[in-house]
N, C-alpha and C. Protein backbone atom coordinates (compact mmCIF):
# COMPACT_ATOMS: atom_id res chain seq x y z
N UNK A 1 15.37 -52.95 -43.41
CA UNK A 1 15.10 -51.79 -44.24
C UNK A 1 13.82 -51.11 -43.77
N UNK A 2 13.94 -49.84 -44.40
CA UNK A 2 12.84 -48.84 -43.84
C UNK A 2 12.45 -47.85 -44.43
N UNK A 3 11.02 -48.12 -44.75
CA UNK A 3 10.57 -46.72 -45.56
C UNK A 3 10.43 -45.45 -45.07
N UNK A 4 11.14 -44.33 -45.43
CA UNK A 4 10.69 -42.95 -45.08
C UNK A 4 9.07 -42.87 -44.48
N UNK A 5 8.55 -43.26 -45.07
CA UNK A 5 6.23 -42.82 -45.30
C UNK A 5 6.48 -44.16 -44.04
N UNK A 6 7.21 -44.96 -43.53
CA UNK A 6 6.84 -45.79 -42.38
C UNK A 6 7.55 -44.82 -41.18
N UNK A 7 8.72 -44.29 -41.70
CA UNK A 7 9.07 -43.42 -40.15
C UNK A 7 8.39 -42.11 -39.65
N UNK A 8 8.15 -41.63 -41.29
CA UNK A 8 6.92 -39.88 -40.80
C UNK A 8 6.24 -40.31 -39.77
N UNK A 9 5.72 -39.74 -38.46
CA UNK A 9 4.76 -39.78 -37.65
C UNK A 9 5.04 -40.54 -36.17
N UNK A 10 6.46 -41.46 -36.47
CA UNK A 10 7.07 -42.35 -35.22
C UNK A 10 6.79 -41.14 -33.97
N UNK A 11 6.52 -41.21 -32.68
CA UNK A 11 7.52 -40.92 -31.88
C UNK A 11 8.24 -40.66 -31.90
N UNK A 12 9.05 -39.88 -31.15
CA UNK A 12 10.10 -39.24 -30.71
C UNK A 12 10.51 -39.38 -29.51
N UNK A 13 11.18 -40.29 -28.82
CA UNK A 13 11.60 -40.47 -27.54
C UNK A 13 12.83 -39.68 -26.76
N UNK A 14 12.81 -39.14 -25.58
CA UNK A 14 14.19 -39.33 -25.45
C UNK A 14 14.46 -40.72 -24.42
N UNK A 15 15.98 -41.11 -24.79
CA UNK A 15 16.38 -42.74 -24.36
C UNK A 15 16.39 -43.05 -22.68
N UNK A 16 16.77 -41.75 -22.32
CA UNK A 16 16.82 -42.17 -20.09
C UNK A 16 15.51 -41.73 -19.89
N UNK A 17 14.55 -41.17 -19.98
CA UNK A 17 13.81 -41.02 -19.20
C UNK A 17 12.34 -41.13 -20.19
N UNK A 18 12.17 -41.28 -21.18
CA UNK A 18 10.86 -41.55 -22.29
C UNK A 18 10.09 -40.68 -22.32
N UNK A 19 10.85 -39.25 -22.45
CA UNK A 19 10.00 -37.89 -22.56
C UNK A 19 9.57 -38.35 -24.24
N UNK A 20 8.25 -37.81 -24.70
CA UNK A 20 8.24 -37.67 -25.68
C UNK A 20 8.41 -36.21 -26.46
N UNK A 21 9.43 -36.21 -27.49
CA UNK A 21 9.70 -34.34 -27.66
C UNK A 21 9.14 -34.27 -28.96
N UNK A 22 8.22 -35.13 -29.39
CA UNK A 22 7.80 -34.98 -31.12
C UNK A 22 7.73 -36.12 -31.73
N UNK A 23 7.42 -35.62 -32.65
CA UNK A 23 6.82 -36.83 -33.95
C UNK A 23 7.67 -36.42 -35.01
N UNK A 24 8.49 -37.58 -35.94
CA UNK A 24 9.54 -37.55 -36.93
C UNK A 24 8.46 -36.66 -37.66
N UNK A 25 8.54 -35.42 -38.50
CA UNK A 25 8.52 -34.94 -39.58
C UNK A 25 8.67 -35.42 -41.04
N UNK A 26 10.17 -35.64 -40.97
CA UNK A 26 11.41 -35.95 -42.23
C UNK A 26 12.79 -36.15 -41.95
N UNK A 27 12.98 -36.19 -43.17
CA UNK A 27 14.63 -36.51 -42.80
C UNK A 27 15.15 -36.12 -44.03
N UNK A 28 16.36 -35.34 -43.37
CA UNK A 28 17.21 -34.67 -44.22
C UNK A 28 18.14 -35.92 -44.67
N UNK A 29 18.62 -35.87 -46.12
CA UNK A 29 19.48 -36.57 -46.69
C UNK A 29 20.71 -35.95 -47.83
N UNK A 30 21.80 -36.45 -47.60
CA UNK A 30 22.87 -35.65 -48.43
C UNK A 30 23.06 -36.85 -49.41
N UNK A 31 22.33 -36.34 -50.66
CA UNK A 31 22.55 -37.26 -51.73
C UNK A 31 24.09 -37.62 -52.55
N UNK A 32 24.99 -36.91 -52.28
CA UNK A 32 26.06 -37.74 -52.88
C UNK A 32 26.67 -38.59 -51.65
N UNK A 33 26.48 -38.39 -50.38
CA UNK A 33 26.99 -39.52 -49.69
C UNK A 33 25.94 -40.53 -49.88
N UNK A 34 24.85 -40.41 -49.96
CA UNK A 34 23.72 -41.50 -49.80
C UNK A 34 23.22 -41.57 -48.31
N UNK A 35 23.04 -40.71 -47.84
CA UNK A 35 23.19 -40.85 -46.08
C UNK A 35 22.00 -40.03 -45.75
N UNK A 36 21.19 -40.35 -44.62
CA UNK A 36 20.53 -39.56 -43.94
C UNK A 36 21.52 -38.54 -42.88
N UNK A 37 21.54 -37.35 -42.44
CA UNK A 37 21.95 -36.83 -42.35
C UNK A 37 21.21 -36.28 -40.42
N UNK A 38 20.36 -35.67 -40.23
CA UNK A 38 19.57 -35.21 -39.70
C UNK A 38 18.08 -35.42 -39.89
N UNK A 39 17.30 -35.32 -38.75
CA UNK A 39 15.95 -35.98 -38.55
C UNK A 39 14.90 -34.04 -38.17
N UNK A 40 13.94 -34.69 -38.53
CA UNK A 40 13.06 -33.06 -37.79
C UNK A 40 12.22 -33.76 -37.85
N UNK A 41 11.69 -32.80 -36.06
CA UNK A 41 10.72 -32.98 -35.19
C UNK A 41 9.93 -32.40 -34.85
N UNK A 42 8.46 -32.54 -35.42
CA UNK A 42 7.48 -31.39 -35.11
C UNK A 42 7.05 -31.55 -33.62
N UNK A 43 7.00 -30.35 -32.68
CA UNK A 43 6.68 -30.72 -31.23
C UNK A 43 5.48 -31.43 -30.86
N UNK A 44 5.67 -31.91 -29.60
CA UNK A 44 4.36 -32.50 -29.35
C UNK A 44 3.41 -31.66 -29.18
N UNK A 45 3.39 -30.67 -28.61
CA UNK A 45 2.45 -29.79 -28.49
C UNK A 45 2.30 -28.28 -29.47
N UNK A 46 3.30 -28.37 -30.18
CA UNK A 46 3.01 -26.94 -31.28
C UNK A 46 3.33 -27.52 -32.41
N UNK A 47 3.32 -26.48 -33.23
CA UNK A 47 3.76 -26.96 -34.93
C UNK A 47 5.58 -26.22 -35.16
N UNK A 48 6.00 -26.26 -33.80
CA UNK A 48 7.47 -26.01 -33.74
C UNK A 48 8.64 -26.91 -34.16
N UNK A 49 9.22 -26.77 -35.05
CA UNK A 49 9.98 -28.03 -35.88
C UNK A 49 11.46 -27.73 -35.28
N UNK A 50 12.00 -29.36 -34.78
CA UNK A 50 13.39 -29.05 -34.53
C UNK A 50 14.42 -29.98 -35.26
N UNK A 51 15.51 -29.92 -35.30
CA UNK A 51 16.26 -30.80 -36.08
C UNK A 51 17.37 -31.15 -35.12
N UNK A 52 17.46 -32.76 -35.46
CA UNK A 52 18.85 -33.51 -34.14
C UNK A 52 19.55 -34.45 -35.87
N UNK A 53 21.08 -33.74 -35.12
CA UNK A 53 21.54 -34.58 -35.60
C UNK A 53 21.42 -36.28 -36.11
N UNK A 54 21.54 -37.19 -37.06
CA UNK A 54 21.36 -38.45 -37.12
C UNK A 54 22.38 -39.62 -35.95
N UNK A 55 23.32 -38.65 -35.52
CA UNK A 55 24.59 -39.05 -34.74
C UNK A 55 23.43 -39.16 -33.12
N UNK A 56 22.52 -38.42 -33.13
CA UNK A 56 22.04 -38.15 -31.88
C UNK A 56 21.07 -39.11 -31.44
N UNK A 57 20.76 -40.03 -32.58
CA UNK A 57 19.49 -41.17 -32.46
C UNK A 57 20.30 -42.24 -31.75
N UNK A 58 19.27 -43.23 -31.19
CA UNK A 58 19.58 -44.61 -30.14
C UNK A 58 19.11 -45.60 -31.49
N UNK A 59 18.04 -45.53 -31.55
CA UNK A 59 17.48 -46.32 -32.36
C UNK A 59 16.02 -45.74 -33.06
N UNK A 60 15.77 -46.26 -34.50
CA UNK A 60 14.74 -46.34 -35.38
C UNK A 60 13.79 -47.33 -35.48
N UNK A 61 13.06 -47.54 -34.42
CA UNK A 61 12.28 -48.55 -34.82
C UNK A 61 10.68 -48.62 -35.52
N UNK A 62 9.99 -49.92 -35.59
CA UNK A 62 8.87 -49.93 -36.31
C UNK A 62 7.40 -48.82 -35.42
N UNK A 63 8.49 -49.05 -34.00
CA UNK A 63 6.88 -48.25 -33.25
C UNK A 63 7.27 -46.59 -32.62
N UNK A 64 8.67 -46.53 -32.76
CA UNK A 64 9.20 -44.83 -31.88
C UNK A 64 10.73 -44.73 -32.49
N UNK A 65 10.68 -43.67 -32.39
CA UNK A 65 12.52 -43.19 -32.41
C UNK A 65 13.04 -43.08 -31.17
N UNK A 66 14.33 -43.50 -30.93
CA UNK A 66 14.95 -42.78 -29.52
C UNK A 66 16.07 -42.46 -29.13
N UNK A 67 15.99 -41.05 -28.87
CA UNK A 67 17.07 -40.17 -29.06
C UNK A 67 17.57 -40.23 -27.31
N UNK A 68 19.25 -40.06 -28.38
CA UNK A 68 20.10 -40.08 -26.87
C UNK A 68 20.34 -38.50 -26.44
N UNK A 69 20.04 -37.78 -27.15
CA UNK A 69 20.13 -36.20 -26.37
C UNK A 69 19.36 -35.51 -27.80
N UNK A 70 18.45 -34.85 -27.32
CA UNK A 70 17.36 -33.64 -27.79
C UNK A 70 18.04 -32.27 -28.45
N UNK A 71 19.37 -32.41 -27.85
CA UNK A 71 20.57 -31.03 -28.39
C UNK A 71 20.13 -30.84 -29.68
N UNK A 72 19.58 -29.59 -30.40
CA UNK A 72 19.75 -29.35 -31.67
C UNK A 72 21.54 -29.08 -32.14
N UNK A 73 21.93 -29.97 -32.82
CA UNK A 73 23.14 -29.73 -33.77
C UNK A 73 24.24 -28.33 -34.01
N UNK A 74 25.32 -28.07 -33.96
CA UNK A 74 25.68 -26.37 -34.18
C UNK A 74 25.22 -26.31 -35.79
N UNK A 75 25.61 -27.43 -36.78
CA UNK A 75 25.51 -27.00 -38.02
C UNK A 75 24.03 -27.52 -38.55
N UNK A 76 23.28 -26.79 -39.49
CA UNK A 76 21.83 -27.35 -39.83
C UNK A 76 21.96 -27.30 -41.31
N UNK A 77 22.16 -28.41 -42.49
CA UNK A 77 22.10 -28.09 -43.61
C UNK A 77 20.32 -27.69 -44.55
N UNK A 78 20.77 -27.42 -45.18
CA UNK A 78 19.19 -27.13 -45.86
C UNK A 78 18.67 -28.57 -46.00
N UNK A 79 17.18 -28.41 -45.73
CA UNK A 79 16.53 -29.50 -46.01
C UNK A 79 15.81 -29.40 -46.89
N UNK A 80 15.66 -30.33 -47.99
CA UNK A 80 15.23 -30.94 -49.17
C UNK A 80 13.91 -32.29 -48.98
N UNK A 81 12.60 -32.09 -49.12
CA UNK A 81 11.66 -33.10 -49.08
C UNK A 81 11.81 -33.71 -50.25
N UNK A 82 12.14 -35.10 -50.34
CA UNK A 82 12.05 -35.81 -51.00
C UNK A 82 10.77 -36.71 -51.67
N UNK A 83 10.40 -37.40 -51.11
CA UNK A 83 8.72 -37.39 -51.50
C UNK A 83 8.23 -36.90 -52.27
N UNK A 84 7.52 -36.91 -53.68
CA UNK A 84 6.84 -35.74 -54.34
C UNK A 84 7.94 -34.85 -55.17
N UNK A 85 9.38 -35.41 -55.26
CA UNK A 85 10.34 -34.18 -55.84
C UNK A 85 10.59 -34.77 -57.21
N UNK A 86 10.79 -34.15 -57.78
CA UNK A 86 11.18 -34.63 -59.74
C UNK A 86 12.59 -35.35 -59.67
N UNK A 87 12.57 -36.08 -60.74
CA UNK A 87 13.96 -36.56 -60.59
C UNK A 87 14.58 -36.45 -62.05
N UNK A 88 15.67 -35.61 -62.08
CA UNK A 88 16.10 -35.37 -63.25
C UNK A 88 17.32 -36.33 -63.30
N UNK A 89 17.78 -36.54 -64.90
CA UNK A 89 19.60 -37.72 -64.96
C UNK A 89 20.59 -36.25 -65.22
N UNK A 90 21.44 -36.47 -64.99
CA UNK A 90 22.66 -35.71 -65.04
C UNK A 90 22.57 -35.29 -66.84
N UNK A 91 21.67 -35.37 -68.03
CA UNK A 91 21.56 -35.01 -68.98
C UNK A 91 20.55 -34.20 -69.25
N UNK A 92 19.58 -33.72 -68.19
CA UNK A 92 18.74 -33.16 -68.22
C UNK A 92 17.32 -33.29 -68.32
N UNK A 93 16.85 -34.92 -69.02
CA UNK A 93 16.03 -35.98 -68.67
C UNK A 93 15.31 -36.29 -67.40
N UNK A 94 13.81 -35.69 -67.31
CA UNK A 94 13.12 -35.82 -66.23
C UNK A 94 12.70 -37.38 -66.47
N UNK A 95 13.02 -37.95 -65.03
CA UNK A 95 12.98 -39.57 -64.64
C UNK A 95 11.53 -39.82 -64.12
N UNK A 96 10.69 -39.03 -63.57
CA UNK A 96 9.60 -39.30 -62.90
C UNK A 96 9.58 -38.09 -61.51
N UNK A 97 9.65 -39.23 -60.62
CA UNK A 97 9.03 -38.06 -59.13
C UNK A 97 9.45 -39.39 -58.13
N UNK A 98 9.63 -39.12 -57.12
CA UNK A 98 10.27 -39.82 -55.81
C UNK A 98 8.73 -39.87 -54.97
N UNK A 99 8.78 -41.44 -55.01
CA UNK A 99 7.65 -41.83 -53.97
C UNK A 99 7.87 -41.91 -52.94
N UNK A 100 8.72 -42.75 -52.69
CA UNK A 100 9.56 -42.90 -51.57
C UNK A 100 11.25 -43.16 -51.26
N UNK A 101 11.46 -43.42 -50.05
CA UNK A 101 12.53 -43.83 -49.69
C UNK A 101 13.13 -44.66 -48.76
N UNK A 102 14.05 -45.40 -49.36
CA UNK A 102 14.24 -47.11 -48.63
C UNK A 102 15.66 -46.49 -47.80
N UNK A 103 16.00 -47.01 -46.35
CA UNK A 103 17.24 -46.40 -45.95
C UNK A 103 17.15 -47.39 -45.03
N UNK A 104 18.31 -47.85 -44.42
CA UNK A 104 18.59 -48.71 -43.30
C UNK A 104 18.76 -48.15 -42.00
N UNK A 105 17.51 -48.28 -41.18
CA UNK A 105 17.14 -47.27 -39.48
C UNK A 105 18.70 -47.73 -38.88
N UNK A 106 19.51 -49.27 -38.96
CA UNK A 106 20.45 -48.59 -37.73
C UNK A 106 21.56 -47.50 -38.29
N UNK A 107 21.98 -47.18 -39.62
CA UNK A 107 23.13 -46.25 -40.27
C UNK A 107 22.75 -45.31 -40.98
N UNK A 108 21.63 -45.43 -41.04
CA UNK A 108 20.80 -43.98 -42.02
C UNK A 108 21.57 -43.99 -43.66
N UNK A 109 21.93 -45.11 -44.06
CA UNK A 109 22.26 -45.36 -45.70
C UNK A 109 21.29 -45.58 -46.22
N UNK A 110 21.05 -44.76 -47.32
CA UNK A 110 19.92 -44.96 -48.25
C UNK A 110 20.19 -45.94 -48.82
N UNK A 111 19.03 -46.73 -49.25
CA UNK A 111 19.36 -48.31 -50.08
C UNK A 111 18.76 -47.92 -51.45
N UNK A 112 17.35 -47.14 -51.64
CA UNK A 112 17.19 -46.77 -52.98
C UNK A 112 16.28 -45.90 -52.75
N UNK A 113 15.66 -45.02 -53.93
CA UNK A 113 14.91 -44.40 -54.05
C UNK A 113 13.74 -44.64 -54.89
N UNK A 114 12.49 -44.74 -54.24
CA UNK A 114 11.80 -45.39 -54.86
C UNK A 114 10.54 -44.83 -55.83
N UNK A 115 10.43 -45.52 -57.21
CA UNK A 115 9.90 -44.44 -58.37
C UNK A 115 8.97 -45.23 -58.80
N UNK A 116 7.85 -45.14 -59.90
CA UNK A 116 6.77 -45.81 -60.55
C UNK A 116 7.61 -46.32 -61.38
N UNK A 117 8.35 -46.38 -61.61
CA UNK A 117 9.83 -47.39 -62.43
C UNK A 117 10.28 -48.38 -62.06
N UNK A 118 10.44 -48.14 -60.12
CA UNK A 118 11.29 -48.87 -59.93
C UNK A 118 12.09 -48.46 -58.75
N UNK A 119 13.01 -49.37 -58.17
CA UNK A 119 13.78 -48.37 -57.44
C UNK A 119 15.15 -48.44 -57.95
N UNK A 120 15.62 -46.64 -57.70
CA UNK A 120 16.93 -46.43 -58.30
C UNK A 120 17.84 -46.61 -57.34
N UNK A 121 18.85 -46.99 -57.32
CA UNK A 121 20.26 -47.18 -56.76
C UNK A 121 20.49 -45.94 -55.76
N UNK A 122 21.01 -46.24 -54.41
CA UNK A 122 21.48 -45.20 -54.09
C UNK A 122 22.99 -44.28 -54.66
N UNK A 123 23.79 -45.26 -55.14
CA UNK A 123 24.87 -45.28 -56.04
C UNK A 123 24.97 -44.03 -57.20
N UNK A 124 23.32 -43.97 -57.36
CA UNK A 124 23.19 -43.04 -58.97
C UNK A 124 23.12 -41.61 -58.08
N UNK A 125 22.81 -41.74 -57.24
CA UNK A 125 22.51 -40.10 -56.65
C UNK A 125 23.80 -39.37 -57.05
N UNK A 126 23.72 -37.43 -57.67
CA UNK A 126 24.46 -36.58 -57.06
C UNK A 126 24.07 -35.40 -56.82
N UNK A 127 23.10 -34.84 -56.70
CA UNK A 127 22.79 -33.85 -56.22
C UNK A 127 21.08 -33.32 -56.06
N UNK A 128 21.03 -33.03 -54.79
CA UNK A 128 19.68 -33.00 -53.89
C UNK A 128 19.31 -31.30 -54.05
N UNK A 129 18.22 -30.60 -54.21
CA UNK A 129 17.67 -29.20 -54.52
C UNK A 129 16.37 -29.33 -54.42
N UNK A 130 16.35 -27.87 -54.33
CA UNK A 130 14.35 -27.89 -54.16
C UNK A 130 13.91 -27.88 -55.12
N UNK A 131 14.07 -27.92 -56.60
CA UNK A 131 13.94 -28.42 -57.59
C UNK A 131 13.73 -29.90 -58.33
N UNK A 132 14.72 -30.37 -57.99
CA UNK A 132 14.98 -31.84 -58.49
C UNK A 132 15.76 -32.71 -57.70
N UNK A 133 16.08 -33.89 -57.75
CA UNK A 133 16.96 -34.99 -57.28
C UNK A 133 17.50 -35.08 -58.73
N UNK A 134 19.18 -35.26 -58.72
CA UNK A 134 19.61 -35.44 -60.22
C UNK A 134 20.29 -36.32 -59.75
N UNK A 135 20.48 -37.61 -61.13
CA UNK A 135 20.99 -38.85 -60.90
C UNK A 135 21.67 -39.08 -62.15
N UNK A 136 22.79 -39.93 -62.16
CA UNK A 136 23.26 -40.54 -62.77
C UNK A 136 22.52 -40.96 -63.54
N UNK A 137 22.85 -40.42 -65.37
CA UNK A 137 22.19 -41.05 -66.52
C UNK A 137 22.69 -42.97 -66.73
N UNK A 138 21.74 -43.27 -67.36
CA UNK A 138 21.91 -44.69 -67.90
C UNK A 138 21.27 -45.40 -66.85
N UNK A 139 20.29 -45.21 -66.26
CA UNK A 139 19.82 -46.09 -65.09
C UNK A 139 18.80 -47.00 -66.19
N UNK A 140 18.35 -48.18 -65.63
CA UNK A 140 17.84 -48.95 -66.18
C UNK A 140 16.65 -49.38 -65.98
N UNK A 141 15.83 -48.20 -64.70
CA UNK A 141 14.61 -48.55 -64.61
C UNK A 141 13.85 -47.71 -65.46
N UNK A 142 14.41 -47.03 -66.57
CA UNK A 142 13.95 -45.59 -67.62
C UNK A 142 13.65 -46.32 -68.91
């Protein structure tokens, strides 16, 4: 397992030849699959942000990322920072705020989301906005 606030700042490799093209940013996540989705990469040398598919990574590890091709993606969904975002239940009930996030580096499945509560289920997620994270009421870290 792997915290989001441990991958911000990795390296950015690419896998044949160990160019470095950036430093992880964030990571986009589609909350009703539970999935990381896409990664962004601020350049090494500007504050130019790019986004690679999650399909496009080799591996996530504790010291670099490394990507098997640098290709930005045809499709780019909106990205949503999680970190710092409110978390409302599907009744309208503000839950707290998202500290972090637990996800497994080799499949990009979120394992939970993690709150001054507790951590919630990836299970409860359904819908991600620049507003809120809304979750499934009846959670039990409330």
């Amino acid at each position: 397992m792997m915290l989001f606030s441990q991958a911000r700042g990795l390296p950015v490799l690419t896998l044949t030849d160990a160019d470095e093209i950036g430093v992880l940013k964030s990571l986009t996540v589609d909350a009703p699959s539970g999935v990381v989705t896409h990664v962004r990469v601020r350049g090494r040398h500007s504050r130019k942000e790019s986004v690679l598919a999650w399909g496009a990574l080799h591996a996530i590890g504790p010291d670099a990322v490394l990507v098997r091709s640098a290709a930005a993606p045809s499709e780019v969904p909106p990205h949503h920072e999680l970190p710092g975002l409110r978390i409302l239940a599907e009744t309208g009930d503000e839950l707290g705020t998202v500290q972090d996030v637990v996800f497994e580096p080799e499949t990009g499945r979120i394992e939970a989301v993690r709150t001054a509560h507790g951590d919630l289920p990836s299970d409860r997620l359904l819908g991600l906005g620049d507003y809120a994270l809304v979750v499934r009421a009846g959670w039990a870290g409330t």
